[in-house]
Protein backbone atom coordinates (compact mmCIF):
# COMPACT_ATOMS: atom_id res chain seq x y z
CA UNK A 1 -181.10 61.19 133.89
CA UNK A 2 -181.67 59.49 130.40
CA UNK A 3 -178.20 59.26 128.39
CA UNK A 4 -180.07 61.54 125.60
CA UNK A 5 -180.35 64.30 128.19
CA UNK A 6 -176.99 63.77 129.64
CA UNK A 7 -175.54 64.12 126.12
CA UNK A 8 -178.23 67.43 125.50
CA UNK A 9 -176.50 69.12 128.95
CA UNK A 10 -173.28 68.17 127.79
CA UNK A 11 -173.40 69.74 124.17
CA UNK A 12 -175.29 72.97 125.98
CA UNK A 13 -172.41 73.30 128.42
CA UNK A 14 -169.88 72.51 125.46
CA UNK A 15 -171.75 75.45 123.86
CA UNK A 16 -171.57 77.63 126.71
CA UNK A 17 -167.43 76.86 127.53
CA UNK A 18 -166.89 77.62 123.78
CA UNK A 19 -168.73 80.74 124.04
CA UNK A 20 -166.51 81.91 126.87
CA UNK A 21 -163.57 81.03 125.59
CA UNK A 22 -164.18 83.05 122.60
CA UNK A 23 -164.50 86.29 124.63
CA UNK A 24 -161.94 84.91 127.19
CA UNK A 25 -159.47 83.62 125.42
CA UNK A 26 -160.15 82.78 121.75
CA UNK A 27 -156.82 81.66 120.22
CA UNK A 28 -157.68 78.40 122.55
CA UNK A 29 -160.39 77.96 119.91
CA UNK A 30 -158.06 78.03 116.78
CA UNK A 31 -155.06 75.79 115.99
CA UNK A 32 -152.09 78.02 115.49
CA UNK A 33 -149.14 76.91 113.09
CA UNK A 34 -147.49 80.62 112.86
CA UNK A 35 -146.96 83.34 115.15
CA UNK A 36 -150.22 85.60 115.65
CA UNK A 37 -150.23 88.46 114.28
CA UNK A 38 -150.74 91.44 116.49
CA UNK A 39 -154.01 93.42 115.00
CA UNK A 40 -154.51 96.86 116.07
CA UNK A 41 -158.06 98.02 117.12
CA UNK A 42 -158.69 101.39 115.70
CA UNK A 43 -158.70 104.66 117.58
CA UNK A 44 -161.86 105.18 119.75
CA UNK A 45 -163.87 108.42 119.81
CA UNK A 46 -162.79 111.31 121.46
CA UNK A 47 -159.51 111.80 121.01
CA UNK A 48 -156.95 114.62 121.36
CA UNK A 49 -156.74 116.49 118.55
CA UNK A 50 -153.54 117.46 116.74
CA UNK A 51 -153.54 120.84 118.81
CA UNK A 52 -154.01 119.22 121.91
CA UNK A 53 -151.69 116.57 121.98
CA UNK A 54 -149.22 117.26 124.97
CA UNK A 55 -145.34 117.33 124.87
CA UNK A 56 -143.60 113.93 123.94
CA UNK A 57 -142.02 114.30 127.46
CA UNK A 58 -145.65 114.07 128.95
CA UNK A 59 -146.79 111.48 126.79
CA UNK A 60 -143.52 109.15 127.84
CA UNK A 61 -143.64 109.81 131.46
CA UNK A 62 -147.45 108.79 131.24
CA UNK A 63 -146.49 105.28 128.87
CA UNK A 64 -143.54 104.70 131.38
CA UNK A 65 -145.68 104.82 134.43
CA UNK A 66 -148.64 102.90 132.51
CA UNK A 67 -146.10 100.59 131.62
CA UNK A 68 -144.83 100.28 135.32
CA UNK A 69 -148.19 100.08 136.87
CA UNK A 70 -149.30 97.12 134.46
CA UNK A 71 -146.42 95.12 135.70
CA UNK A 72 -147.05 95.33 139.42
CA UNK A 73 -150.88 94.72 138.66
CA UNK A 74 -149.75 91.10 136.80
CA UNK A 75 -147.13 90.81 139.40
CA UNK A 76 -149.36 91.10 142.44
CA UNK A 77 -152.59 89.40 140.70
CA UNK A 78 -149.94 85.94 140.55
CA UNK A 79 -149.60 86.75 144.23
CA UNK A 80 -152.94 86.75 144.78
CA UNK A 81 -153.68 83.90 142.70
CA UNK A 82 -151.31 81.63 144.25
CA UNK A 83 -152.34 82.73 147.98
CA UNK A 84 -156.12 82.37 147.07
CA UNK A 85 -155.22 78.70 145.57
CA UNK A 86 -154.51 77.95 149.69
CA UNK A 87 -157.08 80.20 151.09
CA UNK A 88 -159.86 79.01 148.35
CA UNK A 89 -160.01 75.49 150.22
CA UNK A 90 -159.97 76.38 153.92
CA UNK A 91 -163.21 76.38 156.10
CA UNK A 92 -164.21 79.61 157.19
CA UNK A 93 -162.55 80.08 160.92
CA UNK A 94 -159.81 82.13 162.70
CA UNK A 95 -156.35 81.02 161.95
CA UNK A 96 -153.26 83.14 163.79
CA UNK A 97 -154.45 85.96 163.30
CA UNK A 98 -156.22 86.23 160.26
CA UNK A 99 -159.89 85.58 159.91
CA UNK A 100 -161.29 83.24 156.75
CA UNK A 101 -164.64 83.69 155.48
CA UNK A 102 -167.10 84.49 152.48
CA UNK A 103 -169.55 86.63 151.38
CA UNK A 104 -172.22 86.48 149.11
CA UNK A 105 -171.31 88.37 145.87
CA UNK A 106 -173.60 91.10 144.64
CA UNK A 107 -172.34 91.25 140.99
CA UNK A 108 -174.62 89.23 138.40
CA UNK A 109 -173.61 87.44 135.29
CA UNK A 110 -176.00 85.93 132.58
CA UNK A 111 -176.50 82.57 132.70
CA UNK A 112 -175.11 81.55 129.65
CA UNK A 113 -176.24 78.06 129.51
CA UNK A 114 -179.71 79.47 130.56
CA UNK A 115 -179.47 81.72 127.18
CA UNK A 116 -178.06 79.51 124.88
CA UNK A 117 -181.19 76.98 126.12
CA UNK A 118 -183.40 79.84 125.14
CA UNK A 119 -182.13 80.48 121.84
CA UNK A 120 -181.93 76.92 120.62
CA UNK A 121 -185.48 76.15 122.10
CA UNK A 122 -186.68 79.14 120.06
CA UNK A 123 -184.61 78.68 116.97
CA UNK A 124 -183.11 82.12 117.22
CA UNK A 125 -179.47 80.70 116.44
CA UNK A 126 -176.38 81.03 118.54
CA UNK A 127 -176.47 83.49 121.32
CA UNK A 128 -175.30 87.52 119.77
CA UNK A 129 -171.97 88.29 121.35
CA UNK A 130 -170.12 91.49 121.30
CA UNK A 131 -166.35 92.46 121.34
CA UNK A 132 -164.77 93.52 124.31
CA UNK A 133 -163.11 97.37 124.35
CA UNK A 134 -160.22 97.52 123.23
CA UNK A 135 -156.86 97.04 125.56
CA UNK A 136 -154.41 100.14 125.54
CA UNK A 137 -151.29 98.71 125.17
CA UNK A 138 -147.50 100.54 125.30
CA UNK A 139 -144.22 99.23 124.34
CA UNK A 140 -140.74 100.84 124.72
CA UNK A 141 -139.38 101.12 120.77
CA UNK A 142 -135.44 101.60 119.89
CA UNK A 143 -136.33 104.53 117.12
CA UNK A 144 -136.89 107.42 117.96
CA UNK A 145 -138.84 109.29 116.19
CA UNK A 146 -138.36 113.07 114.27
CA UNK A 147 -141.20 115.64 115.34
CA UNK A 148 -142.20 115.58 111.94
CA UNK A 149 -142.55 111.49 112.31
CA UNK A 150 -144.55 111.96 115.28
CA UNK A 151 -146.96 114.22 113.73
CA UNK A 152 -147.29 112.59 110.60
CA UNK A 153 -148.00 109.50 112.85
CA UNK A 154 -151.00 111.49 114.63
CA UNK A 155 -152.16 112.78 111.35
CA UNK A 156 -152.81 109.32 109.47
């Protein structure tokens, strides 16, 4: 491999990593002096209406258990990350009791550096990328609110 193509690959897969940081994690793009600023996404489509919103009671039972469930799901996927960091670099084969092997995947992902080739050998700029949805996101406040503060909230 000449050193010009070895450069080309590089700045293609520099391309590509940058892309996927960007949807992965983007503030690893951006130097940041100050504390981000959380931005709210706005309210998707198909939402309850003011008539149909349910009981505060119902609605903080649901954020409390949403809030629970989140934590065990970050909780357990540590577990699993640490135990797959030992698992990830065994040879398939029976050990104790427990069987180790692999299995072809049958999800697909676009192969960015494939695309990004594409694009620059056609001149058709950088590669379109789209936002993610939106995460839902609950936090436990100190106020509590007035019913007239709640629905004035819903109302904006």
């Amino acid at each position: 491999m000449s050193p010009r193509t070895a450069r080309t690959v590089r700045g293609i897969l520099g391309t590509v990593a940058d892309a996927v940081r960007s949807v992965v994690a983007p503030a690893t793009l951006v130097e940041q002096t100050e504390t981000p600023v959380v931005v709210e996404a706005p309210d998707p489509a198909g939402l309850y209406t003011a008539d149909e919103i349910p009981a505060v009671e119902t609605i903080e039972a649901a954020a409390r258990e949403y809030d629970r469930a989140a934590d065990q799901a970050r909780r357990a996927d540590r577990s699993k990350r640490a135990a797959k960091k030992v698992l990830d670099k065994l040879p398939a084969g029976i050990y104790g009791t427990w069987r180790i092997f692999r299995t072809p995947s049958s999800r697909q992902t676009p192969d960015l550096a494939a695309i990004t080739a594409t694009y620059k050998r056609l001149g058709l700029g950088p590669v379109p990328m789209k936002a993610c949805a939106p995460s839902l996101k609950v936090e436990l406040v100190d106020v509590v609110p007035t019913a007239g503060e709640v629905l004035a909230g819903v109302a904006a």
